[in-house]
N, C-alpha and C. Protein backbone atom coordinates (compact mmCIF):
# COMPACT_ATOMS: atom_id res chain seq x y z
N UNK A 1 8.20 5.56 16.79
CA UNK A 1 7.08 4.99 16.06
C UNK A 1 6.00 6.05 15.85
N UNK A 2 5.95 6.89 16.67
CA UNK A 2 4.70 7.48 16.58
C UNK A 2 5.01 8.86 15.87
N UNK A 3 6.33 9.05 15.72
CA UNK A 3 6.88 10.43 14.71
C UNK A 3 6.49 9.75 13.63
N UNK A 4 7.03 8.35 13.01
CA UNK A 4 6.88 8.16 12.18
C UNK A 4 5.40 7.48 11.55
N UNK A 5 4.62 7.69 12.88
CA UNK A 5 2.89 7.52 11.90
C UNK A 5 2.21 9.01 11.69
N UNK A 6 3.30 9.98 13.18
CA UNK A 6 2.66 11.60 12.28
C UNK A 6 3.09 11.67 10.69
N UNK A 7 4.49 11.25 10.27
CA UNK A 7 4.58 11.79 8.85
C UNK A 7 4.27 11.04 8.11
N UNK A 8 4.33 9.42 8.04
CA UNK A 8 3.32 8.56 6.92
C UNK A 8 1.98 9.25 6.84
N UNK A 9 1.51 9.29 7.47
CA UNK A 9 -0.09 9.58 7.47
C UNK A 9 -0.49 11.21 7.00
N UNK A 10 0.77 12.30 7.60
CA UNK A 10 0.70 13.35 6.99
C UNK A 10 1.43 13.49 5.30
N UNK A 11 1.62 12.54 5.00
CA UNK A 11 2.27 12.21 3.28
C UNK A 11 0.99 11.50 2.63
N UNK A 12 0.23 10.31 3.24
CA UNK A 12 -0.85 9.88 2.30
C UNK A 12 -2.18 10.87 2.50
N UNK A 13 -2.24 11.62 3.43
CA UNK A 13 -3.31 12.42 3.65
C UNK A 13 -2.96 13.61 3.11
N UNK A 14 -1.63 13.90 3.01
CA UNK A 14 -1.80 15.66 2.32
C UNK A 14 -1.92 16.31 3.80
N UNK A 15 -1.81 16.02 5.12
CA UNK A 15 -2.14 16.99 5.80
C UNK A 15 -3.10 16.12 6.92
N UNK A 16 -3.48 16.79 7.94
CA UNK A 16 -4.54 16.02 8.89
C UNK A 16 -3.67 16.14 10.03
N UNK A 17 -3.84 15.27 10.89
CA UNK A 17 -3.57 14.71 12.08
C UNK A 17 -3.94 13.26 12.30
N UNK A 18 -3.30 12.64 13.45
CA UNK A 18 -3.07 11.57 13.98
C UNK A 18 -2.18 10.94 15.06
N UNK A 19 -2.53 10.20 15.40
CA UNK A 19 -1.76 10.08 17.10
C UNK A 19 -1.87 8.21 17.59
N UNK A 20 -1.06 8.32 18.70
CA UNK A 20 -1.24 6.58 19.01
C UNK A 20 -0.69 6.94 20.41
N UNK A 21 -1.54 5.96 20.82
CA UNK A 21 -1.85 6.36 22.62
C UNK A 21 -2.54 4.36 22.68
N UNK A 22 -1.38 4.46 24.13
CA UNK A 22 -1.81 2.95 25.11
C UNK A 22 -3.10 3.10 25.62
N UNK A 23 -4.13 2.44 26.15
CA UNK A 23 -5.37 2.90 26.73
C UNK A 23 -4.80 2.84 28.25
N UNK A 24 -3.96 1.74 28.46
CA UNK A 24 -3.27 1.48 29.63
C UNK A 24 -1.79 1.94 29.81
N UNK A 25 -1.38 3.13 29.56
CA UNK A 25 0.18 3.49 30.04
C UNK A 25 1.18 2.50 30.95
N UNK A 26 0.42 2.17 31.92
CA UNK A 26 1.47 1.35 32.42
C UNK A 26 1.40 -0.14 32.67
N UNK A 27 0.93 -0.62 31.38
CA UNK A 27 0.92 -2.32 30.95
C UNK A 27 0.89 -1.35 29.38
N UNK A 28 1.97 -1.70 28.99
CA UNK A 28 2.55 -0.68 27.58
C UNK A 28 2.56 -2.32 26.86
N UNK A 29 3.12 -3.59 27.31
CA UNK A 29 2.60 -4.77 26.28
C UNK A 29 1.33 -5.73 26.31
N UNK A 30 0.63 -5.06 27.20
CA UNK A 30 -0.72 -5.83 26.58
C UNK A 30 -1.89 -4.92 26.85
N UNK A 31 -1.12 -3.57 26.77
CA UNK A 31 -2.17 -3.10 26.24
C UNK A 31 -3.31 -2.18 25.41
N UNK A 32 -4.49 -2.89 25.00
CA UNK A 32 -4.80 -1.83 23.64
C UNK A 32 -3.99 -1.20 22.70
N UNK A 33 -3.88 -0.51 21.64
CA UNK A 33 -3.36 1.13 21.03
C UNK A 33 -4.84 1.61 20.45
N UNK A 34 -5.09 3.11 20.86
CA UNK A 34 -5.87 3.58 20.67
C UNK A 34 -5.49 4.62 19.33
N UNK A 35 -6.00 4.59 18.77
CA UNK A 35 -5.82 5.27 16.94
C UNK A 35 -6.44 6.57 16.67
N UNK A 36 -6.45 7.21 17.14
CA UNK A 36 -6.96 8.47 16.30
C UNK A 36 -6.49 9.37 14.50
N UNK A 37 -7.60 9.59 14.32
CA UNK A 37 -6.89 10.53 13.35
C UNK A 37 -8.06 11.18 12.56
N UNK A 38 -7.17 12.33 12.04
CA UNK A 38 -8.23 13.25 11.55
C UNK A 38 -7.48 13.93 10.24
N UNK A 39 -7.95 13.53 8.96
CA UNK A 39 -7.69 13.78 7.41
C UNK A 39 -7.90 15.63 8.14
N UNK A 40 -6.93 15.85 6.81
CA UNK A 40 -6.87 17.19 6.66
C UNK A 40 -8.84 17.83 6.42
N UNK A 41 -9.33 18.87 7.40
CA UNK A 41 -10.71 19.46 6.98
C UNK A 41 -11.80 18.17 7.63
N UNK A 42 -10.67 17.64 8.56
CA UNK A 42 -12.18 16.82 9.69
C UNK A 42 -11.29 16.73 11.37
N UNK A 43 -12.87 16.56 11.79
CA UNK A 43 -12.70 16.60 13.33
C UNK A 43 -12.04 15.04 13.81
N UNK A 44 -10.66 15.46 14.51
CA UNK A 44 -10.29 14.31 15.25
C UNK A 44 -11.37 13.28 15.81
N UNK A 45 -10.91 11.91 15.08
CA UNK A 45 -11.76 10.65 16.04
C UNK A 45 -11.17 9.43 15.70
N UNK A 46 -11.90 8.88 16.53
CA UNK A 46 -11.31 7.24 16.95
C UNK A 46 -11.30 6.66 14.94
N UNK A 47 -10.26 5.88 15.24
CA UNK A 47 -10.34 5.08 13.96
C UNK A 47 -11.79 4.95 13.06
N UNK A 48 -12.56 3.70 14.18
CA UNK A 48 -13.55 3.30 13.64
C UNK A 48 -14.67 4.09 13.25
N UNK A 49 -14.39 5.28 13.48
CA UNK A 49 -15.70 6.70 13.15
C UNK A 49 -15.10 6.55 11.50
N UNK A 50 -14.16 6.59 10.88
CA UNK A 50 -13.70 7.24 9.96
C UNK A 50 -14.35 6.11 8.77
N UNK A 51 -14.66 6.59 7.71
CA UNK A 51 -15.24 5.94 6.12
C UNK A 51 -14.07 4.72 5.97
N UNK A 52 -14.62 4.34 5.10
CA UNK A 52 -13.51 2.48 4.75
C UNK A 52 -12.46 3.33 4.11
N UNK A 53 -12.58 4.04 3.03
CA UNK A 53 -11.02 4.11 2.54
C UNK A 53 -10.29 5.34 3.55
N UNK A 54 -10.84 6.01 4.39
CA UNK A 54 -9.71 7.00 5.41
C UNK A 54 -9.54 5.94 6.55
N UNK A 55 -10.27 4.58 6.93
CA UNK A 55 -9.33 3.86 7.65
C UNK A 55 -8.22 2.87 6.69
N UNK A 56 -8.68 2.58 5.62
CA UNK A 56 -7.20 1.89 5.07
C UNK A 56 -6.09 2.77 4.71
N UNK A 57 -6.16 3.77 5.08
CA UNK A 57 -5.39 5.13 4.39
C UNK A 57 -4.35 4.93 5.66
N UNK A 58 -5.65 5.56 6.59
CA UNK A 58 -4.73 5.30 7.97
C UNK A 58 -4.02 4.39 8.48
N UNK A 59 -4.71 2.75 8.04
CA UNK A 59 -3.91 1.39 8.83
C UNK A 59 -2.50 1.71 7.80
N UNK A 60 -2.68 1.88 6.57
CA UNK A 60 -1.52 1.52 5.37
C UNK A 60 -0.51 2.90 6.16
N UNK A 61 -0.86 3.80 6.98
CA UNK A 61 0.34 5.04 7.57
C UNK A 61 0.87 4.13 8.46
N UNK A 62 0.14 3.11 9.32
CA UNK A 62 0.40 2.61 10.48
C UNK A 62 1.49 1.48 9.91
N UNK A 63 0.95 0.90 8.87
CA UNK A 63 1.91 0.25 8.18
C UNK A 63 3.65 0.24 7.81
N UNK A 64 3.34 1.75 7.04
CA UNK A 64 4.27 2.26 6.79
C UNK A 64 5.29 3.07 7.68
N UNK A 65 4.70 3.46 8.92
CA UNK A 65 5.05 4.09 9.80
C UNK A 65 6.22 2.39 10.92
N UNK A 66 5.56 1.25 10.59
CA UNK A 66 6.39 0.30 11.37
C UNK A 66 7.31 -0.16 10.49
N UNK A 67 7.35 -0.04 9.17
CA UNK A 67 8.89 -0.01 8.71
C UNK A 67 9.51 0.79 8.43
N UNK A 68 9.04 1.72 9.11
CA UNK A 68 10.13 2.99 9.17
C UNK A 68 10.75 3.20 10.19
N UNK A 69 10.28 2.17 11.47
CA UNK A 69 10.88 1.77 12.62
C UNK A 69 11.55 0.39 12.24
N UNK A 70 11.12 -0.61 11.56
CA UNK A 70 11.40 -1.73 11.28
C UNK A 70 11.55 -2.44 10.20
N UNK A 71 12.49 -1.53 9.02
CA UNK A 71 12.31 -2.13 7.62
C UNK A 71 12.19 -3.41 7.75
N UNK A 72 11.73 -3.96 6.83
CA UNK A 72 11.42 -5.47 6.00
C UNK A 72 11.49 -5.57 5.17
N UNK A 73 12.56 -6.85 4.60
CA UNK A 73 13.00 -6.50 3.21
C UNK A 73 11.80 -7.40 2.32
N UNK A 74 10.99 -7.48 2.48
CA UNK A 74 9.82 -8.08 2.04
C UNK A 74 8.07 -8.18 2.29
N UNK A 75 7.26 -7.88 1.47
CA UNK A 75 5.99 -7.61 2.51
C UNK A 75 4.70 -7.85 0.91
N UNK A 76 3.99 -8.87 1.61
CA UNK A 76 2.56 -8.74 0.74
C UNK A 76 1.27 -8.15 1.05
N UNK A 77 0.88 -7.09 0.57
CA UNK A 77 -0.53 -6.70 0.06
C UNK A 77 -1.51 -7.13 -0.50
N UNK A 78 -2.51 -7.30 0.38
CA UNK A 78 -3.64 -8.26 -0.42
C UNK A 78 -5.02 -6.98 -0.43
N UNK A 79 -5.18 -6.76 -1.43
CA UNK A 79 -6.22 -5.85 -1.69
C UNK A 79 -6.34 -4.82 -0.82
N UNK A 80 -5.58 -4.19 0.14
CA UNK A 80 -5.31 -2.72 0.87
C UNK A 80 -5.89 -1.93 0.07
N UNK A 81 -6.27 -1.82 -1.46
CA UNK A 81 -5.82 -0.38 -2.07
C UNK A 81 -7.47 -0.91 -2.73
N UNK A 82 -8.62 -1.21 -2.17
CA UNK A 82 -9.50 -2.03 -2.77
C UNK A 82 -10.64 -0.97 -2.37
N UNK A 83 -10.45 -0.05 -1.14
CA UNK A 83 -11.96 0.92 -0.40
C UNK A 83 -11.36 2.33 -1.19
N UNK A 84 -9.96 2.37 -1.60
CA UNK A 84 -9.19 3.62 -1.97
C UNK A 84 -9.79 4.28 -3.13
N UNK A 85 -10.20 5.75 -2.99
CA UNK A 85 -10.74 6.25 -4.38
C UNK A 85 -9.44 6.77 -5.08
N UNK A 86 -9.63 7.33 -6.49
CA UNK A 86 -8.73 7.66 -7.32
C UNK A 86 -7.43 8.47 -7.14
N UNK A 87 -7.74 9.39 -6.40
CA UNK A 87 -6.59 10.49 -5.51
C UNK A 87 -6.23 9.18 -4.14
N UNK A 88 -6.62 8.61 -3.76
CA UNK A 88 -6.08 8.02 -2.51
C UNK A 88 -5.10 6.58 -3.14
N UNK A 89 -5.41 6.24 -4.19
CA UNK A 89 -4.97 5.33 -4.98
C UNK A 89 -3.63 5.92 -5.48
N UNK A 90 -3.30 6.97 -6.02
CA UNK A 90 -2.65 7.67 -6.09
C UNK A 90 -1.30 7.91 -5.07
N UNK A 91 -1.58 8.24 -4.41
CA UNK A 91 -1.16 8.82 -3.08
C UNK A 91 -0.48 7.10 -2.24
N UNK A 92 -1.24 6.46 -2.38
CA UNK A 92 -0.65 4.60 -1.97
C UNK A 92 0.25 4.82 -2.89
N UNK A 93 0.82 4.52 -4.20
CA UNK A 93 1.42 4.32 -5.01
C UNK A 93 2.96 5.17 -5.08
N UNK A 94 2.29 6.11 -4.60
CA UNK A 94 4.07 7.24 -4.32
C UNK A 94 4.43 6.51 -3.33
N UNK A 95 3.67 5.89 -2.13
CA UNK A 95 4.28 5.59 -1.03
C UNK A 95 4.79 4.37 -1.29
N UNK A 96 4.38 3.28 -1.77
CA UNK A 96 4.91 2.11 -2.30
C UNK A 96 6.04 2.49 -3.52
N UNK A 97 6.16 3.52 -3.68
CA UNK A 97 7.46 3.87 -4.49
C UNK A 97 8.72 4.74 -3.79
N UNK A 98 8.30 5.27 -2.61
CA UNK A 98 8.99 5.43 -1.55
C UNK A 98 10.17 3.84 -1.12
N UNK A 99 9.29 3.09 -0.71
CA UNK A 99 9.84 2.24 -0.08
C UNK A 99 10.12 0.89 -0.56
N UNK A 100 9.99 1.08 -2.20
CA UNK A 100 10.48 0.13 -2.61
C UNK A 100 12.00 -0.31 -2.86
N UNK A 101 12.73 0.79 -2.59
CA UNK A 101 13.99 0.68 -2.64
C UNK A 101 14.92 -0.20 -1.61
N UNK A 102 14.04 -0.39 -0.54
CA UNK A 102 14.14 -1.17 0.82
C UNK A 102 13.13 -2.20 0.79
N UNK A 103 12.18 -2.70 0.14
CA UNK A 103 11.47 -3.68 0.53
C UNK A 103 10.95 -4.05 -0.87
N UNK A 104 10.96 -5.36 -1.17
CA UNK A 104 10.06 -5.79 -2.41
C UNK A 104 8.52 -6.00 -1.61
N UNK A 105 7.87 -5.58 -2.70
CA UNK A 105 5.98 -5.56 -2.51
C UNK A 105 5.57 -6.45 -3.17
N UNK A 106 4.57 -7.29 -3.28
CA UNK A 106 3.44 -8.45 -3.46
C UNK A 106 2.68 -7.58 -3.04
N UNK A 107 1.87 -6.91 -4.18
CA UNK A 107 0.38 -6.40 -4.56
C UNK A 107 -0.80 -7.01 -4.92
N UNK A 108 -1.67 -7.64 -3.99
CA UNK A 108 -2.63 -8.56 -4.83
C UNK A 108 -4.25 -7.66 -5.07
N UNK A 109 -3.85 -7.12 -6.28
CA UNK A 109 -4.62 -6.10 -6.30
C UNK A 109 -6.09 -6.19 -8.09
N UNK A 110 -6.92 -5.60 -7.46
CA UNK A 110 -7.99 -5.34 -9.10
C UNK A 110 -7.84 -4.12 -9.69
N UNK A 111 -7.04 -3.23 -9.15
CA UNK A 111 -7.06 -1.70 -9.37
C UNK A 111 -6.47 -1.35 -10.54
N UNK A 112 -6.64 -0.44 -11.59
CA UNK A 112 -5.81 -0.32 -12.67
C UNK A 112 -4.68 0.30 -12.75
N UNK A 113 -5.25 1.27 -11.58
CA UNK A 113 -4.45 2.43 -11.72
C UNK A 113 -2.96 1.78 -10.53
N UNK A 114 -3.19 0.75 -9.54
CA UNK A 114 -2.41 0.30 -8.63
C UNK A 114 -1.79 -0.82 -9.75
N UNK A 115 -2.08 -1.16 -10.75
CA UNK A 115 -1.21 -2.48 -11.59
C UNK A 115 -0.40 -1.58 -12.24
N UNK A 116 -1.02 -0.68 -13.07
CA UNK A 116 0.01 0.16 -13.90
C UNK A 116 1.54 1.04 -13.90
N UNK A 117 1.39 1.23 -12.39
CA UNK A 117 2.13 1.46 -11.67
C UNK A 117 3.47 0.46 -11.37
N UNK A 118 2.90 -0.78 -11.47
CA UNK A 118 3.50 -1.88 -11.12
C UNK A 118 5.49 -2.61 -11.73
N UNK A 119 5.90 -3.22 -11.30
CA UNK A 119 7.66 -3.27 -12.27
C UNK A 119 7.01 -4.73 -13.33
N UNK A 120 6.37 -5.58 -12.35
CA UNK A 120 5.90 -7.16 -12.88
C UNK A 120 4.35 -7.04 -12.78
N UNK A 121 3.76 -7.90 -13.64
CA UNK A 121 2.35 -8.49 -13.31
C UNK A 121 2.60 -9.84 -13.62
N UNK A 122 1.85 -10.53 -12.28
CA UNK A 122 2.00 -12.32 -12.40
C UNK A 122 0.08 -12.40 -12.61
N UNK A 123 -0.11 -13.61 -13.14
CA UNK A 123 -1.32 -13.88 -13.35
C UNK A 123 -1.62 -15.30 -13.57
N UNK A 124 -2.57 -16.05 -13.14
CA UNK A 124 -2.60 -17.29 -13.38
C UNK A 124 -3.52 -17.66 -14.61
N UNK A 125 -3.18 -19.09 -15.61
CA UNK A 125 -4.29 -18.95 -17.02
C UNK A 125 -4.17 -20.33 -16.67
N UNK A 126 -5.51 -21.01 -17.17
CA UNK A 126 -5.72 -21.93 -17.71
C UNK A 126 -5.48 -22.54 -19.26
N UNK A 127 -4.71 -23.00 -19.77
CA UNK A 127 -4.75 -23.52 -20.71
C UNK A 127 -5.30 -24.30 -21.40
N UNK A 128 -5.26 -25.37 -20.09
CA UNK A 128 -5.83 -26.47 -20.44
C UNK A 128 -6.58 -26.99 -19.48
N UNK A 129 -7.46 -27.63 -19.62
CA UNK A 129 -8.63 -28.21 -18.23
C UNK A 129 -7.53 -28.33 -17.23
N UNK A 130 -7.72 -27.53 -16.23
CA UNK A 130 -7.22 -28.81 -14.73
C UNK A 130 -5.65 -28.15 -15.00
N UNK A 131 -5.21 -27.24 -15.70
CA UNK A 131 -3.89 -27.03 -15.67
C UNK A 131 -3.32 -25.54 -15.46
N UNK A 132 -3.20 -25.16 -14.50
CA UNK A 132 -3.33 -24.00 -13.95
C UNK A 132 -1.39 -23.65 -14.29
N UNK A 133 -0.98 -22.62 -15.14
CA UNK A 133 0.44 -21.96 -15.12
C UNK A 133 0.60 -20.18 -14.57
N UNK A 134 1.43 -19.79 -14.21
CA UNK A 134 1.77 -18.51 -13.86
C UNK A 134 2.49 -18.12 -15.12
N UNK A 135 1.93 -16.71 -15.46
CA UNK A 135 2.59 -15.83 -16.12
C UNK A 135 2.82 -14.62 -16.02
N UNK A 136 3.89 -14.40 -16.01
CA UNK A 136 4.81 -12.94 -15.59
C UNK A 136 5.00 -12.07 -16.98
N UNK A 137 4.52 -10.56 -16.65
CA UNK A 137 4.86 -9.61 -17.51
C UNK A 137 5.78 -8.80 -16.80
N UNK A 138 7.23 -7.90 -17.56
CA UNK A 138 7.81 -7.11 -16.62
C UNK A 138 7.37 -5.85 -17.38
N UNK A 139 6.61 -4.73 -16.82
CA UNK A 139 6.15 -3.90 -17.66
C UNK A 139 7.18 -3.08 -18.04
N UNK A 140 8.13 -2.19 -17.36
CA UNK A 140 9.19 -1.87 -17.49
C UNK A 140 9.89 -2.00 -19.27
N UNK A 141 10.26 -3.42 -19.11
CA UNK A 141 10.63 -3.82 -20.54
C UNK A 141 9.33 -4.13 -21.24
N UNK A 142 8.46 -4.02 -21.52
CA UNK A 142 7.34 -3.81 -22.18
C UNK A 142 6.77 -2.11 -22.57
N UNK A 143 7.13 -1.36 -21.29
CA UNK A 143 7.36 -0.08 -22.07
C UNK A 143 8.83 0.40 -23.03
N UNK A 144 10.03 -0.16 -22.87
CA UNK A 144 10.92 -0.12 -23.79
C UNK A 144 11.24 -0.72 -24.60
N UNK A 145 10.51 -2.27 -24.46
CA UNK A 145 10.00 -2.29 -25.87
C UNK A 145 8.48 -1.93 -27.00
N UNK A 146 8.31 -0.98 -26.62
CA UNK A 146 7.15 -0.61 -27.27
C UNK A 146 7.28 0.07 -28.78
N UNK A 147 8.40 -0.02 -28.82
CA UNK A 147 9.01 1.56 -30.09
C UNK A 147 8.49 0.28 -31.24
N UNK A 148 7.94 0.99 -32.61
CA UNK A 148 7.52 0.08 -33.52
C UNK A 148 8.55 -0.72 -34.03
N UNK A 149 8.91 -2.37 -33.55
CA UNK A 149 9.74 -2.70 -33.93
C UNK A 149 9.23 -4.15 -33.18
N UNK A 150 9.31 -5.27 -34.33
CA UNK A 150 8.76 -6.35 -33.63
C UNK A 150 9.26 -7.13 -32.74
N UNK A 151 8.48 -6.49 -31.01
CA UNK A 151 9.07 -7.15 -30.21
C UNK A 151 8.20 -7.50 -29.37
N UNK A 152 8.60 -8.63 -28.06
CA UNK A 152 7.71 -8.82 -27.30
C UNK A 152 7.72 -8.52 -26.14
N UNK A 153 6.83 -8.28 -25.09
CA UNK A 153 7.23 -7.96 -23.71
C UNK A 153 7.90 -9.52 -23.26
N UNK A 154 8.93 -9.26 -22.13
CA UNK A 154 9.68 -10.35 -21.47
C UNK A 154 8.52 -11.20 -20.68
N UNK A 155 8.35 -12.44 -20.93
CA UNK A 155 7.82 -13.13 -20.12
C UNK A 155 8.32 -14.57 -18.89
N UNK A 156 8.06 -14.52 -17.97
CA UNK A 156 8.83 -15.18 -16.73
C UNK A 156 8.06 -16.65 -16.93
């Protein structure tokens, strides 16, 4: 587990350090994990020292680092990628393209640059008072059908 939060975290950071340590070694199930880490060009420290988007950077390594011990063939995201600036947004997105080959993602996201990226967008509309439907775009076939020729993107 903990090889695999050195290299998640050294893939979304570009570099840095990071580590995972029991506070209690010998009560290893109940107790604490202590988090360090340090982005490439900063001084090692506890999680909670670090800015909002270098701790979601870090939880999303920690993330990624337990299905790399424990794939799951399924997993939802609810705004993770929401403190992330433009390069860190970035950098989520290779990794969620890493591991999509092993796990479908549920992204519940506002980001543009995290939708665009995306295979589907679901969205809910009102039509009509009081009548709430889901609608699915698959972007994929919306970029192949784009060539001038009257067509529509696939809708679910």
């Amino acid at each position: 587990m903990r090889t695999n939060f050195h290299r998640t975290f050294d893939t979304l950071f570009e570099g840095g350090q990071c580590d995972l340590r029991f506070e209690n070694p010998d009560d290893a199930l109940d107790s604490p994990i202590e988090i360090s880490a340090s982005p490439r060009g900063k001084k090692t420290q506890r999680i909670h020292l670090l800015s909002g988007g270098e701790r979601a950077l870090t939880a999303l390594a920690l993330l990624f680092a337990i299905y790399l011990a424990k794939p799951s063939p399924f997993c939802l995201l609810d705004e993770v990628d929401a403190p992330l600036d433009e390069t860190n947004i970035l950098r989520f997105v290779r990794m969620l393209k890493e591991f999509k080959e092993e796990t479908q993602f549920i992204v519940i996201t506002h980001n543009p640059r995290t939708i665009e990226n995306a295979d589907w967008i679901y969205g809910v509309t009102m039509q009509e008072a009081g009548v709430s439907s889901i609608v699915g775009v698959e972007l994929n076939a919306t970029a192949q059908n784009s060539a001038p020729q009257d067509s529509a993107p696939q809708v679910a």
